[in-house]
Structures are given as C-alpha cells and as structure tokens.
C-alpha atoms as a PDB file:
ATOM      1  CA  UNK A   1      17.192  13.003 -10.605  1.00  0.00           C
ATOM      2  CA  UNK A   2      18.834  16.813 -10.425  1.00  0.00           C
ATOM      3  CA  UNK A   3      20.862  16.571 -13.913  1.00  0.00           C
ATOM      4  CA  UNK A   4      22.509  19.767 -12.909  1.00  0.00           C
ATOM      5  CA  UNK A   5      23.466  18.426  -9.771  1.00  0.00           C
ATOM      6  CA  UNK A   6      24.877  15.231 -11.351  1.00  0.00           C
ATOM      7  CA  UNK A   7      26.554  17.546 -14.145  1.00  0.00           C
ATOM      8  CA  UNK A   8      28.222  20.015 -11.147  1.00  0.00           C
ATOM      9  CA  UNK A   9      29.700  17.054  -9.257  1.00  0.00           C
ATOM     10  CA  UNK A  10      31.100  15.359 -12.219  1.00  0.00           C
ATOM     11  CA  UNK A  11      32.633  18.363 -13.498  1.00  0.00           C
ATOM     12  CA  UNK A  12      34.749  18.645 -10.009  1.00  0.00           C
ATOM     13  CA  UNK A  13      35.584  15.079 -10.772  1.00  0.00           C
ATOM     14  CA  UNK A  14      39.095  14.878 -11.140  1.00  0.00           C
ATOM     15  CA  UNK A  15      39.310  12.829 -14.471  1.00  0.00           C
ATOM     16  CA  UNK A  16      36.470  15.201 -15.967  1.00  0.00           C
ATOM     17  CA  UNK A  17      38.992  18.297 -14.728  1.00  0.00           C
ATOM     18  CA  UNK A  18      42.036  16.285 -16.127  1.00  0.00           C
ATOM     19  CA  UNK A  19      40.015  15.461 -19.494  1.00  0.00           C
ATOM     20  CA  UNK A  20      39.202  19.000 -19.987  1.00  0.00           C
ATOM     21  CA  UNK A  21      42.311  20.648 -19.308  1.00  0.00           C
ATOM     22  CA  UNK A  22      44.336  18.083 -21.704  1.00  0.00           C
ATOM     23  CA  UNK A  23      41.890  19.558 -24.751  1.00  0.00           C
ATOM     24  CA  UNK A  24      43.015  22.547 -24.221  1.00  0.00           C
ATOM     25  CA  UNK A  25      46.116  22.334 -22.851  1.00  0.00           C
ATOM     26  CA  UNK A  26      45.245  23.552 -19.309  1.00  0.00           C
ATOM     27  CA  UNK A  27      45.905  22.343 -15.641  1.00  0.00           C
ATOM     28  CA  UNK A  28      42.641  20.672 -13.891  1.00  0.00           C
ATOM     29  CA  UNK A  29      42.769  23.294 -11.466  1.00  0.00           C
ATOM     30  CA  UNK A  30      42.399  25.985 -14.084  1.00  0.00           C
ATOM     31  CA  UNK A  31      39.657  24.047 -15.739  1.00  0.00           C
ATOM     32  CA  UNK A  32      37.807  23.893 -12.201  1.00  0.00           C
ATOM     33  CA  UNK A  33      37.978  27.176 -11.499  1.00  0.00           C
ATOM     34  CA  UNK A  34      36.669  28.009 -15.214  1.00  0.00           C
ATOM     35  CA  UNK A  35      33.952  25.212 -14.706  1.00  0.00           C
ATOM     36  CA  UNK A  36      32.987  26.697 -11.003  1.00  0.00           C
ATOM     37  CA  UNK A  37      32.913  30.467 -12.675  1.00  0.00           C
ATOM     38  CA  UNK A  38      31.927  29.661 -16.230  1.00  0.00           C
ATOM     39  CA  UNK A  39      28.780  27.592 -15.402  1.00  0.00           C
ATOM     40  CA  UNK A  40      26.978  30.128 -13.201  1.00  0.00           C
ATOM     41  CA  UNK A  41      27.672  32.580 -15.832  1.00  0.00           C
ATOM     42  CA  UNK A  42      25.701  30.622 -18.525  1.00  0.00           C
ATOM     43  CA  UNK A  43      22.960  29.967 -16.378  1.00  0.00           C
ATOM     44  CA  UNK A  44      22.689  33.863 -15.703  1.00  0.00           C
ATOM     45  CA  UNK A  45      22.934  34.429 -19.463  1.00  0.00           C
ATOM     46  CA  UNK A  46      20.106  32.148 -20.120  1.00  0.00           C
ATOM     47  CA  UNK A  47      18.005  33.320 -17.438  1.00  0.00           C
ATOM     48  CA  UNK A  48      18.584  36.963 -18.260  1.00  0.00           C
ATOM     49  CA  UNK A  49      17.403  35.652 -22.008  1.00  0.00           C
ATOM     50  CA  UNK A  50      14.285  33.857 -20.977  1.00  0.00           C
ATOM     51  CA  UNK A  51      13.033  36.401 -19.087  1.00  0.00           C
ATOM     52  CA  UNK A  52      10.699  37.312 -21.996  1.00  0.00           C
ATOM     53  CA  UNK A  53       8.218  35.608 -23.367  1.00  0.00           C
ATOM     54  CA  UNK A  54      10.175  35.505 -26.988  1.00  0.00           C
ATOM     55  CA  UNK A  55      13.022  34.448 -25.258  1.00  0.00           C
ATOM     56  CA  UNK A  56      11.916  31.503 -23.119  1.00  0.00           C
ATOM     57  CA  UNK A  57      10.154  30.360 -26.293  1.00  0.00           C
ATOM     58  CA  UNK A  58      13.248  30.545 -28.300  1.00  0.00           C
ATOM     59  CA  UNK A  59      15.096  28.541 -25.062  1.00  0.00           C
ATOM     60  CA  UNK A  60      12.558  26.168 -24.810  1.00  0.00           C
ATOM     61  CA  UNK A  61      12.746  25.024 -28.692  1.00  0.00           C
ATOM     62  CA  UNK A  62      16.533  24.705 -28.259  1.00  0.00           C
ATOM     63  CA  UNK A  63      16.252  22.854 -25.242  1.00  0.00           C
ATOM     64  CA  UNK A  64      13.903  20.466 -26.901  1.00  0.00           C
ATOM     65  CA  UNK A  65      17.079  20.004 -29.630  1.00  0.00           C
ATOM     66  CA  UNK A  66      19.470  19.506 -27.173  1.00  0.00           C
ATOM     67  CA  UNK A  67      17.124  16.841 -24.859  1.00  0.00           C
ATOM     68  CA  UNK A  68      18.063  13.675 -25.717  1.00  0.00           C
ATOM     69  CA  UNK A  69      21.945  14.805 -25.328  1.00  0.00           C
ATOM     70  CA  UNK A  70      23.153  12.158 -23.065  1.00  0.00           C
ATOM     71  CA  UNK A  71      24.876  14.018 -20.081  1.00  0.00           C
ATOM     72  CA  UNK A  72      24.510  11.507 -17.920  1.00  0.00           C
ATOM     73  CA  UNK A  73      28.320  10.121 -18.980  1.00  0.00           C
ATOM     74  CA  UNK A  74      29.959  13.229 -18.686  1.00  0.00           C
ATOM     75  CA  UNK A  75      33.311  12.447 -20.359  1.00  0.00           C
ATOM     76  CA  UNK A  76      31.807  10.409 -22.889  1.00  0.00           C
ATOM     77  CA  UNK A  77      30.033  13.531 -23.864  1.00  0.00           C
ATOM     78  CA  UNK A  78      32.939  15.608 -23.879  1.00  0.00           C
ATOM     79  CA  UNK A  79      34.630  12.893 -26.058  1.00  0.00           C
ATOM     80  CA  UNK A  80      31.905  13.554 -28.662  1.00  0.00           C
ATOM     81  CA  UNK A  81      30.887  16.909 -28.147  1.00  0.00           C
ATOM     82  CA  UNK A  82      30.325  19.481 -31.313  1.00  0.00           C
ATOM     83  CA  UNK A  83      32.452  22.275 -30.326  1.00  0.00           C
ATOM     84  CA  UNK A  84      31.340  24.361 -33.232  1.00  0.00           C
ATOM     85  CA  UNK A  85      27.790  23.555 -32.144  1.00  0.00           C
ATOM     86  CA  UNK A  86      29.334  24.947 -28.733  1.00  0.00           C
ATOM     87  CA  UNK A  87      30.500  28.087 -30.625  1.00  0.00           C
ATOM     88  CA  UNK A  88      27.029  28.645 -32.048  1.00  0.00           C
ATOM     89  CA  UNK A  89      25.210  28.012 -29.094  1.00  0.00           C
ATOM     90  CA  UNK A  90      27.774  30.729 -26.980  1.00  0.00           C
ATOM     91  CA  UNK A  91      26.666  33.323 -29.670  1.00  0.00           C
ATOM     92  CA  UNK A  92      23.369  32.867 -29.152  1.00  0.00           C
ATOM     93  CA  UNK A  93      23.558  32.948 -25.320  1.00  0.00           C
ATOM     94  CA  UNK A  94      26.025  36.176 -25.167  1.00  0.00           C
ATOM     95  CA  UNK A  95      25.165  38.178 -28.640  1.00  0.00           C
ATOM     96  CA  UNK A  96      27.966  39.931 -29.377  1.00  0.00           C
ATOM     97  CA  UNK A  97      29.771  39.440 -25.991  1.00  0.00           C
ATOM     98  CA  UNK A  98      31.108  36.401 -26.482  1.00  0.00           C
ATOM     99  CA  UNK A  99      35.072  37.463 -27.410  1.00  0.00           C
ATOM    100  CA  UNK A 100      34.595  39.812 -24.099  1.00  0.00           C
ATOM    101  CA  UNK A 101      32.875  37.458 -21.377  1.00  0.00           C
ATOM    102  CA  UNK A 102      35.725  34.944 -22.761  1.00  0.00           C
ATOM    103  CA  UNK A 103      38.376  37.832 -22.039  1.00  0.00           C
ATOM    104  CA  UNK A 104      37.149  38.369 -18.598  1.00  0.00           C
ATOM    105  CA  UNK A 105      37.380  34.700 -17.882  1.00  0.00           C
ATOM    106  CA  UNK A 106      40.486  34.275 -19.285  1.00  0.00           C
ATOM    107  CA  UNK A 107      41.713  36.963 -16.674  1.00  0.00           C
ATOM    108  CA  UNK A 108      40.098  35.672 -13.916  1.00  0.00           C
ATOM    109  CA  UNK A 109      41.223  31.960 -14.486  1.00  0.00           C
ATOM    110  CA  UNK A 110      44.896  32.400 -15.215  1.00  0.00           C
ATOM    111  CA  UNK A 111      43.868  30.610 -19.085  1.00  0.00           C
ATOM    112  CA  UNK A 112      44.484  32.168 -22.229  1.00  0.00           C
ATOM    113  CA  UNK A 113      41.064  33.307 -24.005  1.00  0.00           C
ATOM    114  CA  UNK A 114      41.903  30.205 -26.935  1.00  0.00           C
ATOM    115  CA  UNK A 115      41.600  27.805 -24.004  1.00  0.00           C
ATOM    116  CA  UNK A 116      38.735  29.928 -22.183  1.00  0.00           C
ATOM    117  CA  UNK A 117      37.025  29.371 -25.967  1.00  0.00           C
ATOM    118  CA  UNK A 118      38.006  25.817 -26.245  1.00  0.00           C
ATOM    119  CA  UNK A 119      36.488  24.963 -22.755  1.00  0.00           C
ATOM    120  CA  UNK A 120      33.670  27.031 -22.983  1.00  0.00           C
ATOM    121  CA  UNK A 121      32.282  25.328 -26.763  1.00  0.00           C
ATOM    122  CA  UNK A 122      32.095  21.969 -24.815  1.00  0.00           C
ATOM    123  CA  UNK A 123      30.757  23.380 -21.701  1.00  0.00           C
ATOM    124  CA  UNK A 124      27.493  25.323 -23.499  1.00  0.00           C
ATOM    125  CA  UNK A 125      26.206  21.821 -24.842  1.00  0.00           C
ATOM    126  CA  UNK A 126      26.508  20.101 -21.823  1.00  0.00           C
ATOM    127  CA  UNK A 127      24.590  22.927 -19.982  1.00  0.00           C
ATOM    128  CA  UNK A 128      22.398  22.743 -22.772  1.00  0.00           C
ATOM    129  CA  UNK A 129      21.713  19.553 -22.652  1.00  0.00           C
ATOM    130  CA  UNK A 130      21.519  18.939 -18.748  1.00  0.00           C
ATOM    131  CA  UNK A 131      18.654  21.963 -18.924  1.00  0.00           C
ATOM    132  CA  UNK A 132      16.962  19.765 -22.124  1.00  0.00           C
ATOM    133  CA  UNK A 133      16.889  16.617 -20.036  1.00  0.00           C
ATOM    134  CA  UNK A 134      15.386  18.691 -17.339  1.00  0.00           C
ATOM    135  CA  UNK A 135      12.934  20.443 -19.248  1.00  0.00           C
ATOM    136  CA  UNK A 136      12.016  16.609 -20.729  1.00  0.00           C
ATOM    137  CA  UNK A 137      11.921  14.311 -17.695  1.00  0.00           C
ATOM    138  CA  UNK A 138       9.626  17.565 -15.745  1.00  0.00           C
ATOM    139  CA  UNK A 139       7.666  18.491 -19.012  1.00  0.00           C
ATOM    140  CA  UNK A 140       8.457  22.227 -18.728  1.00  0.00           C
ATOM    141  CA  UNK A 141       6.105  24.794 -20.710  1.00  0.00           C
ATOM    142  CA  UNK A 142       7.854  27.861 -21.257  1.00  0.00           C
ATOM    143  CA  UNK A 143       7.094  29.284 -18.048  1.00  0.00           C
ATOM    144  CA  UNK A 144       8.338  26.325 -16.559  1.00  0.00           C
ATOM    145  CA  UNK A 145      11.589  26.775 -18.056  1.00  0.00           C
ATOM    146  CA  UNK A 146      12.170  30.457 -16.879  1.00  0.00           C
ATOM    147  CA  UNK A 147      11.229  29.310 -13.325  1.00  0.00           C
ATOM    148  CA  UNK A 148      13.684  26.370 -13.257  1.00  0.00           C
ATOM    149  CA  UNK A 149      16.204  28.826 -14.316  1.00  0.00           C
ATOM    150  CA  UNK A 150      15.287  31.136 -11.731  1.00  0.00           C
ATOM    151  CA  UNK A 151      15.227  28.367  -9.188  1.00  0.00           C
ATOM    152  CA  UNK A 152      18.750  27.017 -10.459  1.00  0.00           C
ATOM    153  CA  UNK A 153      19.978  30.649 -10.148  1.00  0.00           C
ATOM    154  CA  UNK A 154      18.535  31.117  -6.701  1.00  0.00           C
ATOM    155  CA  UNK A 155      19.836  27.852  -5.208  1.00  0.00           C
ATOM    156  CA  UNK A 156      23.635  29.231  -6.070  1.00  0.00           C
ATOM    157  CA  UNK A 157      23.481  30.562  -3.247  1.00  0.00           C
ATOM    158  CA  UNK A 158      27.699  31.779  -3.593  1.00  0.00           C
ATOM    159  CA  UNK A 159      26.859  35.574  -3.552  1.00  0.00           C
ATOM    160  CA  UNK A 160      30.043  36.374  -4.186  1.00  0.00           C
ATOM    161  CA  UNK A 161      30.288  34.343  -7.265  1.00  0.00           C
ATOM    162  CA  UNK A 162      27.228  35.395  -8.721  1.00  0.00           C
ATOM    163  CA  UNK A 163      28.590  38.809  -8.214  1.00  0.00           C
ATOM    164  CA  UNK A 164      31.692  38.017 -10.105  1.00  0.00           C
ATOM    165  CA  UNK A 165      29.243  36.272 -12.629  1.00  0.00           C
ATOM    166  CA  UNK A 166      27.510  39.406 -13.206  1.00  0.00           C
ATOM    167  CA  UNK A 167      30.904  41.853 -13.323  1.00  0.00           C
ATOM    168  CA  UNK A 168      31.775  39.056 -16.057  1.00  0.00           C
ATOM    169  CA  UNK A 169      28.311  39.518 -18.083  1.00  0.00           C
ATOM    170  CA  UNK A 170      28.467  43.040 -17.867  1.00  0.00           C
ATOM    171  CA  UNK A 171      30.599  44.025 -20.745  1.00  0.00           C
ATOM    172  CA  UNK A 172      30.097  47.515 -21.335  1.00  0.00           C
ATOM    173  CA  UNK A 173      30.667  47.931 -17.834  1.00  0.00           C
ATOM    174  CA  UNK A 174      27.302  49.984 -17.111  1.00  0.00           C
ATOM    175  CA  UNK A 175      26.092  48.388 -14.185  1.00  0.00           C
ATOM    176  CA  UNK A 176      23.024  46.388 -16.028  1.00  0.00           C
ATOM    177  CA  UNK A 177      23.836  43.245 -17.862  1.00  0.00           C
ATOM    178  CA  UNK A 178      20.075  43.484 -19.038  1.00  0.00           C
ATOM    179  CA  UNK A 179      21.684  45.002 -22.657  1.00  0.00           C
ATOM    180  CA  UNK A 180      24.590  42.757 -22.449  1.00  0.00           C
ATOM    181  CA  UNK A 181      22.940  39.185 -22.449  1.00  0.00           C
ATOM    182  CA  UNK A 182      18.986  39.784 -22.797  1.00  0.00           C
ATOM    183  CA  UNK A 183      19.288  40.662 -26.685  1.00  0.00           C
ATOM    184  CA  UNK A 184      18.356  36.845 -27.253  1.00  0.00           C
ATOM    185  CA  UNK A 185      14.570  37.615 -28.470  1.00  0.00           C
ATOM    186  CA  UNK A 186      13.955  35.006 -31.052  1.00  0.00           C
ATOM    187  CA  UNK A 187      17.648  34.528 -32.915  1.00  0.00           C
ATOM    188  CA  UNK A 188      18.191  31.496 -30.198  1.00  0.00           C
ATOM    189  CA  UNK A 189      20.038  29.145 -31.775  1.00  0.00           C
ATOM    190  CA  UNK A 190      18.739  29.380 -35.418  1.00  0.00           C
ATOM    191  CA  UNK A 191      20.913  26.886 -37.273  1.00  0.00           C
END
C-alpha cells in the first residue's frame, strides 16, 4: 500500500478539507490549496535535508519515532494530533525558516500565517508519519529513505508546483534553497 498516496487522496477528501479548515477557522478550499502546496513543500524540505549522510540518519531515527503513527484514519489522526509536536517537527525541517515559508504560504493561499501555522503543525506529523509507515512496512536503511524521497519528489510530476515549492523554500531569495532547508545535519528532531 502507497501511504502517501492514501494520505494525498484523503486530504482532498472533503470532510478531511472541512475538518481542517474548522481548526483553524479556514474555508476547505483554502485548506486544499494549502494541503496541495504545503505537502510538496515538506517533502522538498526533507529531501533537501537527507541528502547527507548526517541528515538521512537524523530522518531515519525520526521516522522510526513517528512509525507506528496511525495515518491510515486520517481525521482520527487529526483529532489527536500533537500540534506542538507539529511545531517542533516544522523547526527541525525548515531551521530558522519556518515564520518565512509560513509567510509565503499564507500569501499564496489567501490564509493568515496563524492559520498557515495551525494547519501546517498537524500536517508535519501526518507527513511524518505516512514516511515512518513507509520506511517500516519497506524496511528502509538510510539510503533507502533518501531514495524514496527522491522517488516521491520525482513522481510530482506538477512542475509548476514544485517550482512554486522551491520560490516558497527559498527564503533569502538567492536562487539555492540548499542554505535555506539543508541546515538539518544532526539537530533532527532532538526532543
């Protein structure tokens, strides 16, 4: 089974979408268009991370936390989902960027950044968790993980929105989102 496939449709589901937005006090169709936009954008964060060594062994150990998460019941994980774990795990994926990535959603989603925030702490856990169920059920090494990232990346196949994804990442604006996201090395989610 493709968790992140399962996890993609039932996020376009409209009682996920109407879940969601009702945290935060959003419409579903801003939610889906922060879902379709913020997703990606973790998934390029992470794979910009584990591109080292450090870093995919950092990923894989918080994987291997979040791997028994059960995604499978989407809104009953959003019903009991740790949004300060959410807020930890978003520093550890953006370093420093996370206040700015959240801006540049914000803008492109019509939300303020509070509900950009408040949708993006329970979205990093699922993601997290799909990618730990994934990593489980295919017993990923660490270079397993970085190539299931890159494959997950490369499958996107929306150019356009992975181009958007990387004008979001790239928060200094200086073309390389290498020194925006890839400062992960070893402070991965250190509780």
């Amino acid at each position: 089974m493709d968790i992140i496939k399962l996890i993609t449709s039932q996020l376009n589901n409209q009682e996920t979408l109407n879940q969601l937005g009702q945290s935060v006090g959003a419409n579903p169709d801003q939610v889906q268009k922060l879902t379709q936009m913020g997703m990606p954008m973790l998934l390029q964060a992470l794979g910009q991370n584990a591109s080292t060594q450090e870093g995919a062994a950092a990923l894989s150990s918080a994987l291997e936390q979040h791997q028994d998460d059960d995604v499978a019941d989407i809104n009953g994980f959003f019903k009991g989902v740790n949004t300060q774990d959410g807020a930890k795990i978003l520093q550890h994926i953006l370093p420093g960027k996370t206040e700015k990535v959240q801006q540049n959603l914000a803008r492109e989603t019509g939300l303020d950044a509070g509900q950009v925030s408040g949708l993006m702490t329970q979205l990093a856990p699922l993601l997290l968790g799909a990618l730990g169920q994934q990593k489980k059920q295919q017993n990923l090494d660490v270079a397993g993980i970085s190539g299931m990232l890159g494959g997950l990346l490369g499958q996107g196949g929306d150019k356009n929105m992975m181009g958007m994804v990387k004008n979001l990442l790239d928060a200094d604006n200086d073309g390389n989102i290498m020194d925006d996201v890839g400062k992960l090395l070893g402070g991965f989610l250190k509780k």
